[in-house]
C-alpha atoms as a PDB file:
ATOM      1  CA  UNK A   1      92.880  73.435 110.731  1.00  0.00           C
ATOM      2  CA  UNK A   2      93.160  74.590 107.222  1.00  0.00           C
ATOM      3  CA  UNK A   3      89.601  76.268 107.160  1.00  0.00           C
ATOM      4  CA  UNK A   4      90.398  77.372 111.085  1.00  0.00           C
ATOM      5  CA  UNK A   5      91.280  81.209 109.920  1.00  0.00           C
ATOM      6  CA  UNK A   6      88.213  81.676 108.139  1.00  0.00           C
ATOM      7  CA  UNK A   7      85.734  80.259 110.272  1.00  0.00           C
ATOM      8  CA  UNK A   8      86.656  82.367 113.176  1.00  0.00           C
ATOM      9  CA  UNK A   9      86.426  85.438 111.024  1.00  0.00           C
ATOM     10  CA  UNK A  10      83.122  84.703 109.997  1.00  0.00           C
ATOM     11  CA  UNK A  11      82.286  83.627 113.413  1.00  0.00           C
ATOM     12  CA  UNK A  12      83.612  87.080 114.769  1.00  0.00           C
ATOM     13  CA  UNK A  13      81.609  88.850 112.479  1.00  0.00           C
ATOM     14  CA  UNK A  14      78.841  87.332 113.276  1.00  0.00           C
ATOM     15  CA  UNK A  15      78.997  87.501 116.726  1.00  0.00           C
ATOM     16  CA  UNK A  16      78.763  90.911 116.524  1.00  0.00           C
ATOM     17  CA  UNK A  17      82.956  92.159 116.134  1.00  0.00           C
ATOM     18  CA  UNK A  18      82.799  94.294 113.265  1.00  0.00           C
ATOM     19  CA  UNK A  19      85.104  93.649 110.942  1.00  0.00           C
ATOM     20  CA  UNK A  20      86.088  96.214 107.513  1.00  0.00           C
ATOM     21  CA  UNK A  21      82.998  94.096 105.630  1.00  0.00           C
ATOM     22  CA  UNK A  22      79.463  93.098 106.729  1.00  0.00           C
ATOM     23  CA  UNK A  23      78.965  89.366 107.473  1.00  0.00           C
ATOM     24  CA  UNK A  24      77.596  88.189 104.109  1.00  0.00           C
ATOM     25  CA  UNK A  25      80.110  90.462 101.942  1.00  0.00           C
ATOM     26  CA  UNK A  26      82.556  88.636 104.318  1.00  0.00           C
ATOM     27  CA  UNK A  27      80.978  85.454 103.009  1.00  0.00           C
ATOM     28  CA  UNK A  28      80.811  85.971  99.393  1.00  0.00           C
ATOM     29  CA  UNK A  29      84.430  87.372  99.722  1.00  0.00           C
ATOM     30  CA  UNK A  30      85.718  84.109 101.138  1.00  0.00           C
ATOM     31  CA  UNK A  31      83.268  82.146  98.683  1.00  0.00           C
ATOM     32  CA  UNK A  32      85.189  83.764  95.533  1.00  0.00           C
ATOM     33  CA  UNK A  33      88.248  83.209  97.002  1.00  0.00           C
ATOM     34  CA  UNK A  34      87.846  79.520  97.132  1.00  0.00           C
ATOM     35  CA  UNK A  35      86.519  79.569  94.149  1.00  0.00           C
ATOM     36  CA  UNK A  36      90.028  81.067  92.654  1.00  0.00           C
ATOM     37  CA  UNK A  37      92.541  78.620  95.118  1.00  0.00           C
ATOM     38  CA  UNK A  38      90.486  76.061  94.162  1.00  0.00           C
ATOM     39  CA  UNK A  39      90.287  76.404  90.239  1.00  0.00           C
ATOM     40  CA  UNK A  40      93.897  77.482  89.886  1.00  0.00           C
ATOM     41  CA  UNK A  41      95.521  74.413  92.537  1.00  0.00           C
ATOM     42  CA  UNK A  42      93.188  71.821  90.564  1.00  0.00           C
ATOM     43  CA  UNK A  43      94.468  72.909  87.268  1.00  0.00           C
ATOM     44  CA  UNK A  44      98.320  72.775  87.990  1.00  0.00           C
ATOM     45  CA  UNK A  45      98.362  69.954  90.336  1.00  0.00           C
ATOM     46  CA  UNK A  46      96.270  68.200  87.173  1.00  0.00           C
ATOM     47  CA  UNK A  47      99.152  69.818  84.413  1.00  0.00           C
ATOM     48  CA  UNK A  48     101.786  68.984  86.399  1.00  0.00           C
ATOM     49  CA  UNK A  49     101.165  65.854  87.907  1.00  0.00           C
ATOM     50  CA  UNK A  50     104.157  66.013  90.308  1.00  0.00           C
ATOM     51  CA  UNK A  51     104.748  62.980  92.685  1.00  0.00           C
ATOM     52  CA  UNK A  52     104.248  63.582  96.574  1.00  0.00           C
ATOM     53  CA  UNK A  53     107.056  62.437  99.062  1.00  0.00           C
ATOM     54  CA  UNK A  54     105.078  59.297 100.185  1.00  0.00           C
ATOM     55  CA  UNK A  55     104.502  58.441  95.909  1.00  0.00           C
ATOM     56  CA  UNK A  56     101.267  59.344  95.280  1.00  0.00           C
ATOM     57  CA  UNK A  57     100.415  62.027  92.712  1.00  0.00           C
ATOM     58  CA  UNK A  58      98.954  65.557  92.557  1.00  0.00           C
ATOM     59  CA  UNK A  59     101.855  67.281  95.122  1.00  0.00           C
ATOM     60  CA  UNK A  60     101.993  70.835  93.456  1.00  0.00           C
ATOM     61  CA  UNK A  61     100.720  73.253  94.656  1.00  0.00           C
ATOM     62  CA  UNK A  62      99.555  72.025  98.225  1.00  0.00           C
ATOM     63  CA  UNK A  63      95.775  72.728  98.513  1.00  0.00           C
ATOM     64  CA  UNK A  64      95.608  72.510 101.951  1.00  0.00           C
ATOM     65  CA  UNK A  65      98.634  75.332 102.413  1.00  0.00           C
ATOM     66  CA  UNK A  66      96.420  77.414  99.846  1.00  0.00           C
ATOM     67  CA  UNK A  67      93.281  76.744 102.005  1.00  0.00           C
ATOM     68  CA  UNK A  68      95.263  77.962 104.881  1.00  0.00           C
ATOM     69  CA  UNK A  69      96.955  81.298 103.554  1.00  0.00           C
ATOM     70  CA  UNK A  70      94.135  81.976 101.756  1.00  0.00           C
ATOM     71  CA  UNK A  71      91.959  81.599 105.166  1.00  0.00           C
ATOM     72  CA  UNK A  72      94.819  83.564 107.068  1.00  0.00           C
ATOM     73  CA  UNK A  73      94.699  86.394 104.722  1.00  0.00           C
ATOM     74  CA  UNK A  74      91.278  86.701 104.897  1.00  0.00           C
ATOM     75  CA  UNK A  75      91.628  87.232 108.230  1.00  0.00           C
ATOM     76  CA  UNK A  76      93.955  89.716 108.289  1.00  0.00           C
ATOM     77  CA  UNK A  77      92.111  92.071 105.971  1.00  0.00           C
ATOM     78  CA  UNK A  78      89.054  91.711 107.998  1.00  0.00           C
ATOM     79  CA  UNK A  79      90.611  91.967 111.751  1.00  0.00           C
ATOM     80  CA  UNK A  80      93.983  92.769 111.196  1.00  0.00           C
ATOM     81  CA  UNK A  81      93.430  96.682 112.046  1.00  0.00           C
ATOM     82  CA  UNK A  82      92.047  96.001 115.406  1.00  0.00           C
ATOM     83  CA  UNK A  83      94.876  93.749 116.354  1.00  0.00           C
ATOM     84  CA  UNK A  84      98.226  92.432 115.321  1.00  0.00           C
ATOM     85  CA  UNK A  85      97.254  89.454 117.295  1.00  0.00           C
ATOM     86  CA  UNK A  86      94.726  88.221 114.693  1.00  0.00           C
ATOM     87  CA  UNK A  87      97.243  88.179 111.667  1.00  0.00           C
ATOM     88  CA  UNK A  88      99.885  86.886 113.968  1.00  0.00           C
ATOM     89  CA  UNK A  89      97.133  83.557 115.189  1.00  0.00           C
ATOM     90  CA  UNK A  90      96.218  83.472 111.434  1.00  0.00           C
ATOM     91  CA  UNK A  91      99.508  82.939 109.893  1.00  0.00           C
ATOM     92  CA  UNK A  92     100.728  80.766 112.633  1.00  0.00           C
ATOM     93  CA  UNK A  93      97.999  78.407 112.047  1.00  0.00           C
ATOM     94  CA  UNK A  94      98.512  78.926 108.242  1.00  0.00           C
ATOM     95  CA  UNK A  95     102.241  78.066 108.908  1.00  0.00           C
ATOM     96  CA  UNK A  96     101.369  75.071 110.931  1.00  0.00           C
ATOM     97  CA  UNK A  97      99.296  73.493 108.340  1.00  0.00           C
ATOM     98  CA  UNK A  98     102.058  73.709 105.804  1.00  0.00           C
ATOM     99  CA  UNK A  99     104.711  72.159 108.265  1.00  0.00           C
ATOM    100  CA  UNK A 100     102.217  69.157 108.835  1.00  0.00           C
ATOM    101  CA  UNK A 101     101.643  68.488 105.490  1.00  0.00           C
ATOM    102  CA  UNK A 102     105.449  67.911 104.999  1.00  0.00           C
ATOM    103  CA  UNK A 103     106.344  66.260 108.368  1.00  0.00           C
ATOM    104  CA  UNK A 104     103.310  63.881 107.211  1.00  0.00           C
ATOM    105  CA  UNK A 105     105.128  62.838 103.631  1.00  0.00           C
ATOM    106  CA  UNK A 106     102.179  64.425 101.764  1.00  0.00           C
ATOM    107  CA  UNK A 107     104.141  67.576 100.164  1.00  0.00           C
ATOM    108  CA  UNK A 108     107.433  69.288  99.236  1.00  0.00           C
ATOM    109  CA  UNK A 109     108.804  72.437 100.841  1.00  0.00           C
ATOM    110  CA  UNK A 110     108.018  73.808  96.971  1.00  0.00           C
ATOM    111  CA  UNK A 111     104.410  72.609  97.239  1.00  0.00           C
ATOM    112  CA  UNK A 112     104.006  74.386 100.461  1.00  0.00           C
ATOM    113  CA  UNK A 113     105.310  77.678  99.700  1.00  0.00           C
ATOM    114  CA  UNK A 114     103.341  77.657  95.837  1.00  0.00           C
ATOM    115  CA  UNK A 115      99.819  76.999  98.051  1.00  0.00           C
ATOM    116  CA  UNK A 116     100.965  79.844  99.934  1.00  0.00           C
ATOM    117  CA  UNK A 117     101.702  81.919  97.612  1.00  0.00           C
ATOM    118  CA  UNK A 118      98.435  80.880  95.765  1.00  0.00           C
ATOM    119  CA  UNK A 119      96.193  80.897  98.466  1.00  0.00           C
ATOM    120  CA  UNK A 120      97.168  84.820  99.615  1.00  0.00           C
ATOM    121  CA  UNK A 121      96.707  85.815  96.148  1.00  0.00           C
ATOM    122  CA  UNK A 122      93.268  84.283  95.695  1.00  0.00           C
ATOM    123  CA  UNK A 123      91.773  86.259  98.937  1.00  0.00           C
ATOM    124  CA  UNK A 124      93.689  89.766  97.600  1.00  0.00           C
ATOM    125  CA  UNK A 125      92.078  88.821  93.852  1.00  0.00           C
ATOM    126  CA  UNK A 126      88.755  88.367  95.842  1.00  0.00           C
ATOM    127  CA  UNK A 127      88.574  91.560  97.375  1.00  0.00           C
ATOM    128  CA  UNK A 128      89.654  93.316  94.053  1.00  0.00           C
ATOM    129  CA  UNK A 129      87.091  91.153  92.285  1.00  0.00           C
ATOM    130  CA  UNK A 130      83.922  90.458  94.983  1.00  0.00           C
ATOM    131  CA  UNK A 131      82.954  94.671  94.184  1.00  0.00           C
ATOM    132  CA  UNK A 132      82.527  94.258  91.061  1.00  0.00           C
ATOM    133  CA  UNK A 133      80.557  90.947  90.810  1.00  0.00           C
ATOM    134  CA  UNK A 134      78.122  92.466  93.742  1.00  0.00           C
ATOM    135  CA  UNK A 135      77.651  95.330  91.689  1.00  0.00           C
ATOM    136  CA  UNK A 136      76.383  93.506  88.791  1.00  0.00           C
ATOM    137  CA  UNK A 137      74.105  91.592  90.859  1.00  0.00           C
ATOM    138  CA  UNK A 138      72.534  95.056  92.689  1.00  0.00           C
ATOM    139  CA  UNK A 139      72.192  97.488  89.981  1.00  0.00           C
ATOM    140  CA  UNK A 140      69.166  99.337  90.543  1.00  0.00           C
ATOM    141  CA  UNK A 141      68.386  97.782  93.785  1.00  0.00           C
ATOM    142  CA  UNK A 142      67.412  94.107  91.799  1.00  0.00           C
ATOM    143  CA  UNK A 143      69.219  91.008  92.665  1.00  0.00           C
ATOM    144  CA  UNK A 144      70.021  87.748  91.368  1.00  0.00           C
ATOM    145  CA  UNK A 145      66.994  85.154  91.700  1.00  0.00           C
ATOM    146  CA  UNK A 146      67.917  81.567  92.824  1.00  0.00           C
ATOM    147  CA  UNK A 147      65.687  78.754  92.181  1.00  0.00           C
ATOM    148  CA  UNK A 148      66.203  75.382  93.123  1.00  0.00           C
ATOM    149  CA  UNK A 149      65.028  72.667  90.976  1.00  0.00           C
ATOM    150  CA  UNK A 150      64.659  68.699  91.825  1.00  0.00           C
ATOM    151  CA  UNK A 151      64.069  66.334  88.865  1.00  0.00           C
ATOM    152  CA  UNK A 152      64.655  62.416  88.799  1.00  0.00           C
ATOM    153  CA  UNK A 153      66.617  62.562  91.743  1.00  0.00           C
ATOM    154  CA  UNK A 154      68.522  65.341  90.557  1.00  0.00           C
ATOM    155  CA  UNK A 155      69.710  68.704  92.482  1.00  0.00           C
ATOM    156  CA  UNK A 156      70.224  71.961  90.638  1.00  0.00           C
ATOM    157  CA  UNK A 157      69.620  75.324  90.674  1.00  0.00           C
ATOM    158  CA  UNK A 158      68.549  78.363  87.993  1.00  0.00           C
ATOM    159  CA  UNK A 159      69.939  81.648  88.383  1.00  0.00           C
ATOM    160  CA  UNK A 160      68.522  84.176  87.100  1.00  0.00           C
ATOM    161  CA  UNK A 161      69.236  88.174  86.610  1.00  0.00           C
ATOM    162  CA  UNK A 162      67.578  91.130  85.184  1.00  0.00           C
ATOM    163  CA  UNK A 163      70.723  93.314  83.247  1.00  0.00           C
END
């Protein structure tokens, strides 16, 4: 449910319902995004090691309510113009994955409301920041050039770019 908000935005978009970004800037948007939730809710549940209701550790902040908000606001920036009804679905489902995670003994009311909090912030970051990364990958028309690379059983991949 957590990843619910964001899949049918991407899904919309590529269905053909234009949103305010094309498809992939919708994707690398939503990449960076989880790339900020995910960095910054690692880190303090990691500093702060904070006990969950059912004992174990790593409650704060709740990933999966960051996920969620973070998802939901995505949404609304893309579709929220064409209807009300799209933030309104968004946040609901948001909401409901926050109330789950507490009914289910997994996190504090706190916990909750910091992935929240965490996970808007991330996608409004990401739109602020997702310009200015694609425009250092596309100056003068040249992009980035991935290659992947498979050694001794190993995965990884090269990137490389032409400043």
């Amino acid at each position: 449910m957590q990843f619910a908000p964001g899949a049918v935005t991407l899904g919309l978009s590529i269905s053909g319902v234009k949103g305010r970004n094309k498809t992939i800037d919708q994707a690398g948007i939503y990449l960076v995004s989880n790339i900020i939730l995910n960095s910054f809710t690692q880190g303090v549940k990691n500093a702060t090691d904070i006990t969950r209701p059912d004992g174990t550790s790593n409650a704060f902040p709740s990933g999966h309510a960051a996920e969620a908000f973070a998802s939901a606001e995505f949404m609304r920036r893309e579709y929220g113009d064409r209807s009300v009804w799209y933030t309104i679905t968004s946040y609901t489902v948001a909401s409901s994955v926050g109330l789950f995670r507490m009914y289910n003994n997994k996190h504090w009311f706190s916990d909750v409301v910091a992935g929240a909090g965490v996970g808007i912030l991330s996608t409004q970051a990401a739109y602020w920041l997702y310009p200015k990364i694609k425009g250092i990958f596309s100056k003068n028309g040249k992009g980035p050039v991935v290659m992947p690379y498979y050694s001794n059983g190993g995965i990884s991949a090269t990137l490389s770019h032409t400043f």
